[in-house]
Protein backbone atom coordinates (compact mmCIF):
# COMPACT_ATOMS: atom_id res chain seq x y z
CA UNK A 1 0.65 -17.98 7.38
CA UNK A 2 0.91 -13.95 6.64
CA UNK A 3 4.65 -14.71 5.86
CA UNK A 4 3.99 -17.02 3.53
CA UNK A 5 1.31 -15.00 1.86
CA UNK A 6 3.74 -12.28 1.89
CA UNK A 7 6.24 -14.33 0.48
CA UNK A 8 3.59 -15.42 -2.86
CA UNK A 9 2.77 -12.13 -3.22
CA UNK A 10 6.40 -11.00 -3.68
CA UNK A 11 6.66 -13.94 -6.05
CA UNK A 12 3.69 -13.05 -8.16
CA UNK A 13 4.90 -9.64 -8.33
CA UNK A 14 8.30 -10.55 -9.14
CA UNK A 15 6.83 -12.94 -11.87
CA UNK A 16 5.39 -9.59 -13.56
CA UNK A 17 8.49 -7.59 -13.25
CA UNK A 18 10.39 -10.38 -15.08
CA UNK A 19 7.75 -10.44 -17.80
CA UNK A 20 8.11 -6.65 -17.97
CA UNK A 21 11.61 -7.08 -18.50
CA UNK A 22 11.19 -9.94 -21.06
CA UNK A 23 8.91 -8.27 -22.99
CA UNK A 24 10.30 -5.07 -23.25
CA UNK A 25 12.99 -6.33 -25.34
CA UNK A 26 10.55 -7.58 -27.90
CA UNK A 27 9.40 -5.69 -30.87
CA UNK A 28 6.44 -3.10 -30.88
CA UNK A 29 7.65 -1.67 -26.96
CA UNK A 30 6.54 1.97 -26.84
CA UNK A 31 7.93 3.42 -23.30
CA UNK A 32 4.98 5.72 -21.60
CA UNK A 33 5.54 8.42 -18.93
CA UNK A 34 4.45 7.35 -15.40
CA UNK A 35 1.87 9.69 -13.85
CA UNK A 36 3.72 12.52 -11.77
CA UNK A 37 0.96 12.12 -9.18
CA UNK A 38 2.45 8.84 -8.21
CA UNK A 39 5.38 10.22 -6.93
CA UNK A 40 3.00 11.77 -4.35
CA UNK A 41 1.31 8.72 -3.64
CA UNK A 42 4.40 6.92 -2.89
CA UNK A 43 5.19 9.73 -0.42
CA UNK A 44 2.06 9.43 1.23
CA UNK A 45 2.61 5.44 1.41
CA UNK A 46 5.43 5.74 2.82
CA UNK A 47 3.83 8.33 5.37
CA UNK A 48 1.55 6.20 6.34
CA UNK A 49 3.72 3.59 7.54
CA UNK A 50 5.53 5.83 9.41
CA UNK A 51 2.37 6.68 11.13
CA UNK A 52 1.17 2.92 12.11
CA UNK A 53 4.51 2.71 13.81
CA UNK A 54 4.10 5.64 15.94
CA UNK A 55 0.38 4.31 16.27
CA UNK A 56 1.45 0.80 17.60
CA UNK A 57 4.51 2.75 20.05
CA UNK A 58 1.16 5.12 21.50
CA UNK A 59 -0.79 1.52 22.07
CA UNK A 60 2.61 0.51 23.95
CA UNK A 61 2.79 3.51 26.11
CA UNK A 62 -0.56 3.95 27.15
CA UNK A 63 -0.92 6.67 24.95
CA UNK A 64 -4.30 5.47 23.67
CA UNK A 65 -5.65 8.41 22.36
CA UNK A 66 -2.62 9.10 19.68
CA UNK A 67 -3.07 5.85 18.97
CA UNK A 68 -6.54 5.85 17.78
CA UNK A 69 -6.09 9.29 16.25
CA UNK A 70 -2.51 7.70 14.39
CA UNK A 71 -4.47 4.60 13.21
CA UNK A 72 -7.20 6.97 12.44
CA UNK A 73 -4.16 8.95 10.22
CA UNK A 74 -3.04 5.76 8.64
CA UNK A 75 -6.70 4.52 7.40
CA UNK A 76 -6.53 8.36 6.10
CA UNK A 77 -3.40 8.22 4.16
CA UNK A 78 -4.36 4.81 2.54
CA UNK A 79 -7.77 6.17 1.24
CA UNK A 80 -6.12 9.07 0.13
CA UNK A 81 -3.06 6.48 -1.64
CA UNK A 82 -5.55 4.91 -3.97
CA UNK A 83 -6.93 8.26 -4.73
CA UNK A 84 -4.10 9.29 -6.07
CA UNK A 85 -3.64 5.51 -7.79
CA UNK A 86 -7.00 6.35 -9.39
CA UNK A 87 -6.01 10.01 -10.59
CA UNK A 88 -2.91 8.64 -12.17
CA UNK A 89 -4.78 6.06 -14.15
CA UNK A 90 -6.84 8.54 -14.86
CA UNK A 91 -4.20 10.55 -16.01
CA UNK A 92 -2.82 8.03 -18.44
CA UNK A 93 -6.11 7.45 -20.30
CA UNK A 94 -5.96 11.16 -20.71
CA UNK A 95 -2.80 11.13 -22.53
CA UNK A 96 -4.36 7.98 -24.56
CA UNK A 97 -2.28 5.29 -22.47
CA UNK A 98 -5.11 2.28 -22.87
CA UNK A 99 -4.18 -1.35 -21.56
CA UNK A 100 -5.54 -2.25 -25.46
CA UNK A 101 -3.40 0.12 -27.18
CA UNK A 102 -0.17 0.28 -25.19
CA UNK A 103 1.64 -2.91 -23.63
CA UNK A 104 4.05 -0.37 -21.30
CA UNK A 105 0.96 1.01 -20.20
CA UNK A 106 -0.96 -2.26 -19.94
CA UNK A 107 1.92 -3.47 -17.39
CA UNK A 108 1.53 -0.13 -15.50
CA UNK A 109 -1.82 -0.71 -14.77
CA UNK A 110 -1.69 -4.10 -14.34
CA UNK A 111 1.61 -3.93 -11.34
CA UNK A 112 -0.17 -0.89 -9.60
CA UNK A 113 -3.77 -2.34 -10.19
CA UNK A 114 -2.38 -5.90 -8.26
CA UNK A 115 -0.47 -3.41 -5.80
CA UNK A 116 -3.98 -1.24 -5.44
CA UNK A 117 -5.91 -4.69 -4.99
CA UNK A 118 -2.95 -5.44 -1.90
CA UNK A 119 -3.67 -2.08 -0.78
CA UNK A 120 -7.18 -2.44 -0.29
CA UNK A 121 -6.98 -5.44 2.11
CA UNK A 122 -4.34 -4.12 4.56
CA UNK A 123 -7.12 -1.08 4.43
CA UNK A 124 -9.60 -3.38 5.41
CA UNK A 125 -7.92 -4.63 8.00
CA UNK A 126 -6.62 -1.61 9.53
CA UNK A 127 -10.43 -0.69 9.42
CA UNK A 128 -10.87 -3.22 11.63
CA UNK A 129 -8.27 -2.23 14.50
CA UNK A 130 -9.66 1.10 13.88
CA UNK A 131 -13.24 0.56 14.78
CA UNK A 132 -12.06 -1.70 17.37
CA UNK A 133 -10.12 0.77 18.81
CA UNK A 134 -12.48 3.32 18.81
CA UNK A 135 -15.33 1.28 20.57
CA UNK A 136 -12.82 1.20 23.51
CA UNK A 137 -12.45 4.74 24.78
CA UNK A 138 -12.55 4.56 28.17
CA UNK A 139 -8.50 4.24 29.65
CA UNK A 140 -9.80 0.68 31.51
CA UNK A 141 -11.55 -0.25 28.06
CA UNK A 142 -8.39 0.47 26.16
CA UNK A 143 -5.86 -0.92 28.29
CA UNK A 144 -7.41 -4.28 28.42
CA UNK A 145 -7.51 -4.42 24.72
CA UNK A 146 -4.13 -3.18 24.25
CA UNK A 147 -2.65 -6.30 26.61
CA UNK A 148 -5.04 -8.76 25.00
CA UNK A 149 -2.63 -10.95 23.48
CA UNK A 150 -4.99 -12.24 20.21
CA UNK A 151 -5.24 -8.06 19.32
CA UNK A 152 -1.60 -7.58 19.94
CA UNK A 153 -1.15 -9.98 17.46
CA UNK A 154 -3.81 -8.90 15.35
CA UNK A 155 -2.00 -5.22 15.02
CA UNK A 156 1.27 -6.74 14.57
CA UNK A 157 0.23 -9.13 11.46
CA UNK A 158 -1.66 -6.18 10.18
CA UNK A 159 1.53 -4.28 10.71
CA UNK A 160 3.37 -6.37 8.89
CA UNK A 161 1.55 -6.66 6.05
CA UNK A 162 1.41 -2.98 5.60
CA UNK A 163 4.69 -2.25 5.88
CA UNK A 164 4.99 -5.13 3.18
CA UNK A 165 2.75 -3.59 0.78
CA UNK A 166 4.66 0.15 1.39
CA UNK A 167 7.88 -1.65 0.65
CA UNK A 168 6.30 -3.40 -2.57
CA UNK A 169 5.33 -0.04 -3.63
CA UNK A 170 8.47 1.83 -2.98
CA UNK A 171 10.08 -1.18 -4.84
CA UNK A 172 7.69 -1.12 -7.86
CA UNK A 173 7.65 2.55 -8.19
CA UNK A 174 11.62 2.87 -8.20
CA UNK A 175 11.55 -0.14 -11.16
CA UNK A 176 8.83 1.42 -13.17
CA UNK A 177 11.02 5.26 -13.02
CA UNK A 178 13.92 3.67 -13.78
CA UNK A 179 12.32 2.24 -16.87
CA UNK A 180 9.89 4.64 -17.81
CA UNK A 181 12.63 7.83 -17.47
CA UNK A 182 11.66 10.32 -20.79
């Protein structure tokens, strides 16, 4: 079921891109400068899934305090993604960049606003695992959670879906550059 949610989402986003592409060839296109701050929220998405990966190898080792503090770290780096979503937006409607006033910048909200709205569920999610993981602190506690099959397969559909969503962004990011160079 996550695959094929994964798999609508990519087309829904890839829908967008190709109106992007369609309508920037029409008259009245005014390029806009993406915010510099989201270079540094791609880095810290891409961060971030590079620390659920080391948090679901702790869960594998035993190691189950790195993985609560890792999960912890991921949770972290997601607030701290939209943040930096937020501060670029805000950013743009500081330069005068309104979705009413400027169709480049309309689609730049609009592909990072869907993104942010992606975003926010794998957060909730990993929110989840998180508290779970932290109601379990004794080694017993966490061991028989970590080799209960329905959370192993909770983490690794949650897993999934964030390294999805990192992906999407690295891919929307790189396609918004390329076309919004100045």
């Amino acid at each position: 079921m996550l695959k094929l949610g994964v798999l609508g989402s990519g087309l829904v986003f890839g829908f967008l891109l190709f109106a992007y592409l369609v309508r920037r060839e029409r008259e009245g296109w005014v390029d806009v400068s993406l915010p510099r701050v989201f270079w540094l929220s791609t880095a810290v998405m891409a961060l971030s899934s590079f620390t659920l990966h080391a948090a679901k190898r702790a869960l594998r080792h035993e190691r189950f305090l790195h993985y609560r503090i890792l999960l912890f770290t991921t949770v972290s780096l997601g607030f701290l993604f939209v943040s930096l979503q937020v501060l670029g937006w805000r950013g743009m409607m500081q330069e005068g960049i309104r979705m009413s006033e400027s169709i480049a910048g309309a689609f730049i909200y609009l592909i990072s606003g869907l993104h942010l709205l992606h975003i926010t569920g794998g957060l909730v999610a990993l929110s989840v695992l998180l508290i779970e993981a932290l109601r379990r602190r004794s080694y017993v506690d966490s061991f028989v959670y970590s080799v209960n099959p329905p959370m192993q397969l909770r983490l690794q559909l949650v897993s999934l879906y964030w390294h999805f969503v990192d992906v999407l962004w690295l891919g929307l990011f790189l396609f918004l550059l390329y076309h919004h160079q100045r």
